[in-house]
Protein backbone atom coordinates (compact mmCIF):
# COMPACT_ATOMS: atom_id res chain seq x y z
CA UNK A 1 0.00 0.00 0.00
CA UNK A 2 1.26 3.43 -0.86
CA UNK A 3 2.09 6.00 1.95
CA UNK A 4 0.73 9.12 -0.47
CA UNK A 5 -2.78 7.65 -0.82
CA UNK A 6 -2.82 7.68 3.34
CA UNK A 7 -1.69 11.09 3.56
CA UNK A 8 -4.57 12.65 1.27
CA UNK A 9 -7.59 10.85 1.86
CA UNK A 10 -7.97 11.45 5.09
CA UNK A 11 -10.47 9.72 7.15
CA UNK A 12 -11.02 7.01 9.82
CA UNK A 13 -8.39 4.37 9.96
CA UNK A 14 -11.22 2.17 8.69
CA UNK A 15 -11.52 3.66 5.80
CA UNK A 16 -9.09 2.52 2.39
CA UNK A 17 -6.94 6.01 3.15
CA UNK A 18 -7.18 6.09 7.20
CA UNK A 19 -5.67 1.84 6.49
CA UNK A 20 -2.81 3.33 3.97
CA UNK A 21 -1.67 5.71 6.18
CA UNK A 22 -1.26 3.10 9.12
CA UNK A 23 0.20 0.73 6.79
CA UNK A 24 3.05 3.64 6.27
CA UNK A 25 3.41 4.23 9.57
CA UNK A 26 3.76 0.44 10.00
CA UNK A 27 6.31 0.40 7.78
CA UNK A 28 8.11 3.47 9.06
CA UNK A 29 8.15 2.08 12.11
CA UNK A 30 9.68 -1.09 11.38
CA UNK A 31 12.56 0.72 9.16
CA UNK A 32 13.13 3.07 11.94
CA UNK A 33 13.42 0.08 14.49
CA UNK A 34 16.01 -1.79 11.74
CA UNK A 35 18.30 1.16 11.02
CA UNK A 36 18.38 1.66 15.16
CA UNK A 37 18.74 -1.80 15.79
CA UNK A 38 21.88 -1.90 12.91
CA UNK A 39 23.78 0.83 13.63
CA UNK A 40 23.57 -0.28 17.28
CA UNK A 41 25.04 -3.25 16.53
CA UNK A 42 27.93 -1.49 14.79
CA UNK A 43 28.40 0.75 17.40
CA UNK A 44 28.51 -2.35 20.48
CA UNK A 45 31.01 -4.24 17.54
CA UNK A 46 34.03 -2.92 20.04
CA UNK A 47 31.99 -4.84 23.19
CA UNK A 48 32.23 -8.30 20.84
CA UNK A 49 35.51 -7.36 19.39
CA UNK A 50 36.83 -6.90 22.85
CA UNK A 51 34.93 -10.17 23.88
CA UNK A 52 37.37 -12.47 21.68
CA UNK A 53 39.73 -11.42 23.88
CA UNK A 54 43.26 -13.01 23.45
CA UNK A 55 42.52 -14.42 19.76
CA UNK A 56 44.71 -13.45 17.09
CA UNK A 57 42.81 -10.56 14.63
CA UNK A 58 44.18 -12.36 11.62
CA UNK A 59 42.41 -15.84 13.01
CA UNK A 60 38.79 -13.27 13.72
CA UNK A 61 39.06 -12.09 9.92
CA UNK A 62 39.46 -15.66 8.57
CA UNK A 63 36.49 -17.33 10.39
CA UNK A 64 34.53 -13.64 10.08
CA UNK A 65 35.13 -14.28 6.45
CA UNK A 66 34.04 -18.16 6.36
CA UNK A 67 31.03 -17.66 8.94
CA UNK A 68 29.96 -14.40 6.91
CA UNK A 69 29.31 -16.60 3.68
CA UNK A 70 27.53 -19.77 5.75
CA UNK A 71 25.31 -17.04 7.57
CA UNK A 72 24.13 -14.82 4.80
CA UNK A 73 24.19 -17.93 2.07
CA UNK A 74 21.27 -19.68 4.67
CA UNK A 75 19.74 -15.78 4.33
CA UNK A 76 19.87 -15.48 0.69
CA UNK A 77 18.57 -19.77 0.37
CA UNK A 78 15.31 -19.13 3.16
CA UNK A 79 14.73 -15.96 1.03
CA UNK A 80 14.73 -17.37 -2.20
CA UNK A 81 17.18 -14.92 -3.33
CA UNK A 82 20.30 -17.14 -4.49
CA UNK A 83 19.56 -16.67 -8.32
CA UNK A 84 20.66 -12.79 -7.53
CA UNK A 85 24.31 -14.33 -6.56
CA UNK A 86 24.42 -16.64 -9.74
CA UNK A 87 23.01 -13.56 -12.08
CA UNK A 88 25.83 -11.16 -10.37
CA UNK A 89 28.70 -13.56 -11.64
CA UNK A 90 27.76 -14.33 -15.01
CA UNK A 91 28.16 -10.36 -15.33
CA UNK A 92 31.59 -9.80 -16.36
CA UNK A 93 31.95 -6.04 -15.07
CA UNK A 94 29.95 -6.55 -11.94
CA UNK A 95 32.21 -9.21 -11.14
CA UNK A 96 35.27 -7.18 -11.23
CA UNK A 97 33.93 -4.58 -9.16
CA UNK A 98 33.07 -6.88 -6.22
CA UNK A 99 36.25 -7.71 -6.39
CA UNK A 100 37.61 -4.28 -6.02
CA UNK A 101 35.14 -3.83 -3.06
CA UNK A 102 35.67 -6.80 -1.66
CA UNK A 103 39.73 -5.80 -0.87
CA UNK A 104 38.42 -2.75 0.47
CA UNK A 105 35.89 -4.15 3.08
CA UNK A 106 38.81 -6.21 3.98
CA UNK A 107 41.06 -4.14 5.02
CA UNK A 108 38.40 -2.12 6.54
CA UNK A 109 38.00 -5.44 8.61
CA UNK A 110 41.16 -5.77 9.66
CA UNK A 111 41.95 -2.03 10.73
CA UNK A 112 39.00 -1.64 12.33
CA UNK A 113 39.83 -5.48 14.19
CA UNK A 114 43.32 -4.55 14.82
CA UNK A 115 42.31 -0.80 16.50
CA UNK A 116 39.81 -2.27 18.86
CA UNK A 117 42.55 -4.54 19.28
CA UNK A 118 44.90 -2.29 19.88
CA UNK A 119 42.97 0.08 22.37
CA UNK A 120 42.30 2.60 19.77
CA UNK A 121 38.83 3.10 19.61
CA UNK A 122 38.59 6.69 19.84
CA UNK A 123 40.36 6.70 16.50
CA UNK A 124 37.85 4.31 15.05
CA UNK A 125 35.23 6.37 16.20
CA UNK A 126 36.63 9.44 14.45
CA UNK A 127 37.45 8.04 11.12
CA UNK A 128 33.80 6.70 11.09
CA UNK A 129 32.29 10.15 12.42
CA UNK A 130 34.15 12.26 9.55
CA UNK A 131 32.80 9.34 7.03
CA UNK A 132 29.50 11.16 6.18
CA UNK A 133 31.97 13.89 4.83
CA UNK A 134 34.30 12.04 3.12
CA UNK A 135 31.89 10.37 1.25
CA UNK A 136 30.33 13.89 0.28
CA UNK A 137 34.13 14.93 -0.80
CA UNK A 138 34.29 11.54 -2.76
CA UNK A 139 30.81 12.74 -4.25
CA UNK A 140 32.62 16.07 -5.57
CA UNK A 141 35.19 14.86 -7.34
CA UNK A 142 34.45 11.61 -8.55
CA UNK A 143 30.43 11.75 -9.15
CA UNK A 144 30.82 15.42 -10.05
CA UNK A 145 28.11 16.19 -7.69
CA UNK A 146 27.98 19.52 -6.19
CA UNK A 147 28.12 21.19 -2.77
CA UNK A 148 26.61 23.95 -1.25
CA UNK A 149 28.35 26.55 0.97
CA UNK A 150 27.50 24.95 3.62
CA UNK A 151 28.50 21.28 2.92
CA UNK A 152 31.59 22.94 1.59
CA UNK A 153 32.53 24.63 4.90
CA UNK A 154 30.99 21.37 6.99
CA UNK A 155 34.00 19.59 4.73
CA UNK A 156 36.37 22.14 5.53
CA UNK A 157 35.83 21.81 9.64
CA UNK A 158 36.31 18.24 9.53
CA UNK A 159 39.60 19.02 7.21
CA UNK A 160 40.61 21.66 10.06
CA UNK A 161 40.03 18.73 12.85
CA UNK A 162 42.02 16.04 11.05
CA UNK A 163 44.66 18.27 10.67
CA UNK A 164 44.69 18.99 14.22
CA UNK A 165 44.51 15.09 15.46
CA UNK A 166 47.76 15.23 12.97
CA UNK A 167 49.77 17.96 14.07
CA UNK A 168 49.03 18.48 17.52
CA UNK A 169 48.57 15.05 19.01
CA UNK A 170 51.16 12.72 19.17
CA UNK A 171 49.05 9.75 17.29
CA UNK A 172 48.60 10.60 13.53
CA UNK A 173 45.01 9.55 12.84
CA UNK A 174 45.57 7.26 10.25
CA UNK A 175 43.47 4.52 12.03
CA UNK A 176 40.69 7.56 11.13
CA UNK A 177 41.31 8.50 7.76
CA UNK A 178 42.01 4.78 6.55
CA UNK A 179 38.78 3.49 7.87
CA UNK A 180 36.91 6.65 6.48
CA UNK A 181 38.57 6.58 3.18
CA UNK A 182 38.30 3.06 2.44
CA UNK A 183 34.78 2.56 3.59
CA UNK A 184 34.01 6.21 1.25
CA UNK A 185 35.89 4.12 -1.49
CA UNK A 186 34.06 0.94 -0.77
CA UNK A 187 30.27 2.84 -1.06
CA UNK A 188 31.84 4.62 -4.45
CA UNK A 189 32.35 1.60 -6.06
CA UNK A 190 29.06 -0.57 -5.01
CA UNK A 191 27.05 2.62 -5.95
CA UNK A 192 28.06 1.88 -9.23
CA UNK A 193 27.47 -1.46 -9.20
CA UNK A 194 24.11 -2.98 -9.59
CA UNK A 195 23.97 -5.85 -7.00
CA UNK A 196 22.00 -6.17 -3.63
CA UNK A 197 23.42 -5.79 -0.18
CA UNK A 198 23.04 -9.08 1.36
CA UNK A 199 23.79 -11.17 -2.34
CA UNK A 200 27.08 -8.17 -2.91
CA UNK A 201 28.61 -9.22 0.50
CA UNK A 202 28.58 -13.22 -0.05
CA UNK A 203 30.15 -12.78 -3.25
CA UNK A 204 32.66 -10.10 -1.57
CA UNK A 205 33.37 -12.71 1.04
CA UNK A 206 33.42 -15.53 -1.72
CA UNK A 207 36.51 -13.60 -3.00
CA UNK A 208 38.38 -13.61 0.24
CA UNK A 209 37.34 -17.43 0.84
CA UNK A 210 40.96 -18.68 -0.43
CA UNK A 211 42.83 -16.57 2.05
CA UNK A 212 40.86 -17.05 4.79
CA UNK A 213 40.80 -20.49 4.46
CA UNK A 214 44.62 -20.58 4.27
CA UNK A 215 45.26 -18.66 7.00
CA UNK A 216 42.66 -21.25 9.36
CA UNK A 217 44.77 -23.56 8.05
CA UNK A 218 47.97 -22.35 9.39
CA UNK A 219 46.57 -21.64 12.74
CA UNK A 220 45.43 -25.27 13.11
CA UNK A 221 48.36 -26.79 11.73
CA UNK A 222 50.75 -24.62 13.51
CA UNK A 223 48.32 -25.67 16.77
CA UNK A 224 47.90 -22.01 17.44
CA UNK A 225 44.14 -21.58 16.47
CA UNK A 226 40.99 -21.50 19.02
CA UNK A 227 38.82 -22.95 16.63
CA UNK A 228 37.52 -25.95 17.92
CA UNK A 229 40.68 -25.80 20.60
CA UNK A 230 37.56 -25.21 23.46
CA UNK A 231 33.91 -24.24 22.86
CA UNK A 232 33.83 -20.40 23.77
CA UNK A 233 36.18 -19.73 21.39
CA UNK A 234 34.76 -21.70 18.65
CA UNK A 235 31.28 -20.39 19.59
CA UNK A 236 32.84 -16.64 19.77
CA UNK A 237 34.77 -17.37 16.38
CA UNK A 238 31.51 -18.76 14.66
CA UNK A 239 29.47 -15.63 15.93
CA UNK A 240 31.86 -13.36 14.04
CA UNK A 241 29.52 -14.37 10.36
CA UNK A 242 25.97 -12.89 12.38
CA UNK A 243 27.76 -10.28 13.81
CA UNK A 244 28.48 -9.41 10.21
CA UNK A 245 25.84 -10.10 8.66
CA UNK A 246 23.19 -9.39 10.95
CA UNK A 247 23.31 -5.44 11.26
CA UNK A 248 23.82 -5.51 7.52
CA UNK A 249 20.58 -7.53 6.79
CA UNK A 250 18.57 -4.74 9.24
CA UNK A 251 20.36 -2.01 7.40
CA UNK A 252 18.76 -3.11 4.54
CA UNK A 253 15.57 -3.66 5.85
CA UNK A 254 15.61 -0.47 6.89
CA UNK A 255 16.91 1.20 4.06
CA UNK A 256 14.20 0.08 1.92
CA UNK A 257 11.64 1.81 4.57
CA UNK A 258 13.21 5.16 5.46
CA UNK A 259 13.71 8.60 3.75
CA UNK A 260 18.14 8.84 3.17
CA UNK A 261 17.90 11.66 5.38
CA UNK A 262 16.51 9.41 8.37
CA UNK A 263 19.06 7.20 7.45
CA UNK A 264 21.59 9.73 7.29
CA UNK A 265 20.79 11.12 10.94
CA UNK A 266 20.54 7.48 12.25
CA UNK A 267 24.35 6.61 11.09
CA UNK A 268 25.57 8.76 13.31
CA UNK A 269 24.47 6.04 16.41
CA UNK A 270 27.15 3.81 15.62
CA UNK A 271 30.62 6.18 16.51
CA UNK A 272 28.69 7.75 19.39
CA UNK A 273 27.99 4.60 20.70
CA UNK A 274 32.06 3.72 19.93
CA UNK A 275 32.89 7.42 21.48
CA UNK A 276 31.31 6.52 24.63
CA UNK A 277 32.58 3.18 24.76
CA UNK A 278 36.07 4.39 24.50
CA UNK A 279 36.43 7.23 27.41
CA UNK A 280 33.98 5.53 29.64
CA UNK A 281 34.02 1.29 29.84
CA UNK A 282 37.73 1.21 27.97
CA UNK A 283 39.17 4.05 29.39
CA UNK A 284 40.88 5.76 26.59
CA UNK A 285 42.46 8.81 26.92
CA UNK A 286 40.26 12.05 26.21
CA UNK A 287 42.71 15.19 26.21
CA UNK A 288 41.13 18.64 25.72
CA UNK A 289 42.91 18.86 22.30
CA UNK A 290 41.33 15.51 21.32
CA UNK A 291 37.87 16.60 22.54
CA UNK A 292 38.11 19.89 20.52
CA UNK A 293 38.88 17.52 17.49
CA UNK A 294 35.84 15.96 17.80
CA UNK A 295 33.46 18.91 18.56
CA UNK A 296 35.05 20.31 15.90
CA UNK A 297 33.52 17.01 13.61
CA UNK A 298 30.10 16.90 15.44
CA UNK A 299 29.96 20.65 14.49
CA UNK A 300 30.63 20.34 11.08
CA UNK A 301 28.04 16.94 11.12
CA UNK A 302 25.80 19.51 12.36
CA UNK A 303 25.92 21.70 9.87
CA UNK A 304 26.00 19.02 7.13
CA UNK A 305 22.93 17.66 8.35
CA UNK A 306 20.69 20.53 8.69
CA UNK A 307 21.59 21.57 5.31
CA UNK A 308 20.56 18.12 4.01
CA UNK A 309 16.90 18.20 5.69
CA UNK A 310 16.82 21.82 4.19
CA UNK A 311 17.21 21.22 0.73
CA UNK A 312 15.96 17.50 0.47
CA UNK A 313 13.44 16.57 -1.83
CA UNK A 314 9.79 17.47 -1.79
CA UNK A 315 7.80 14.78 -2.03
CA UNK A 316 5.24 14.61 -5.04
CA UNK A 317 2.03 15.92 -4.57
């Protein structure tokens, strides 16, 4: 049912308008929830992360790799949606791409792994907070897309606050940029390519099945591996596939549902949730120079954001 017959026919919920309208608020609801519920579970990723305790990252990006594709290959088979995966590959182009992405999601993996890992998660945080704007720089000069004076100066803070993490602090933030540039490149190149979420990542992952699967092997041989060494671990190392795929799947969901500018308030969940993590259950340091760094991003988010909701598009009449 369509959300525009609702909103102009008026009436009791009983009648056909008052049910389209609470049909769209259904479904509005329901996105809302999904989008919340996944970029929660992005955000609490340094709690689970943190949870593997003393296993190596290279052994969590292997089996996050192999338990991605079991988990979202039963998700794609109970949805009937596996003929999307075979369709992808026979396409030449599309197939190259993923493979593009799919080095780019991986080393996304494994710096974002190796700084919760490595007590860093006010860096992660940052790189993912100044995201939004790299993507909207990426948007400039590679989609030719324009921006306003205030996007442009929103882009320009967030410059101004990177450069300040790099001069002034004794940590360059390349945890930051690296995770915001290569998850900017990664949404640049599977804009352009025509493939769903859910079927897009088990091919990505299908790509980095050989590695993975080489480097379980040389934990087990080498008898350094926790997989199957005790349950916990193998239970922690098999949850690393829904923790993957699971905040993806509701992403989708409530993609699909939601107006990019709800979506595009939303995202900004996840690093708070990481930014409070960090100074107050892992204790990382918050100087006044770093804090000005980041109210110098939430700032420029600020401004970015109201000029979205100003100038998005009016829905048809």
């Amino acid at each position: 049912m369509s959300a525009r017959g609702g909103a102009f026919s008026g009436g009791s919920s009983g009648e056909p308008g008052g049910i389209d309208a609470a049909a769209a608020r259904r479904e509005t609801q329901i996105g809302l929830a999904a989008a919340v519920g996944a970029y929660a579970l992005w955000g609490l990723m340094v709690v689970f992360f943190k949870w593997l305790g003393e296993i190596s990252i290279w052994e969590i990006i292997a089996h996050r790799i192999i338990w991605t594709i079991v988990f979202v290959g039963i998700f794609l088979a109970i949805s009937g949606r596996l003929g999307e995966v075979a369709s992808t590959l026979a396409q030449p182009r599309v197939r190259r791409a993923l493979v593009i992405s799919a080095l780019l999601i991986g080393a996304n993996w494994t710096i974002y792994v190796w700084a919760v890992d490595s007590k860093q998660v006010l860096q992660a945080s940052f790189g993912y907070f100044i995201n939004p704007l790299v993507n909207v720089l990426v948007g400039f000069l590679l989609l030719g897309e324009r921006l306003s004076r205030w996007q442009a100066m929103a882009v320009a803070l967030a410059a101004v606050a990177v450069a300040l993490q790099a001069m002034m602090l004794s940590d360059f933030p390349w945890i930051s940029l690296a995770l915001a540039g290569s998850f900017a490149a990664y949404g640049y190149v599977r804009k352009l390519t025509p493939v769903g979420a859910s079927s897009g990542l088990f091919i990505e992952t299908l790509v980095l099945l050989a590695p993975a699967l080489v480097l379980v092997g040389y934990f087990m041989l080498s008898d350094t591996g926790h997989f199957l060494a005790a349950p916990l671990p193998t239970i922690q190392l098999l949850l690393t596939g829904v923790a993957t795929a699971l905040p993806l799947i509701l992403f989708a969901l409530g993609a699909r549902r939601l107006k990019l500018s709800t979506i595009g308030l939303v995202q900004y969940l996840a690093p708070s949730i990481q930014f409070l993590l960090a100074v107050f259950v892992y204790g990382e340091a918050m100087t006044s120079l770093r804090l000005a760094t980041f109210v110098l991003i939430w700032i420029s988010l600020l401004i970015y954001t109201t000029d979205s909701l100003r100038h998005r598009p009016t829905p048809p009449t």
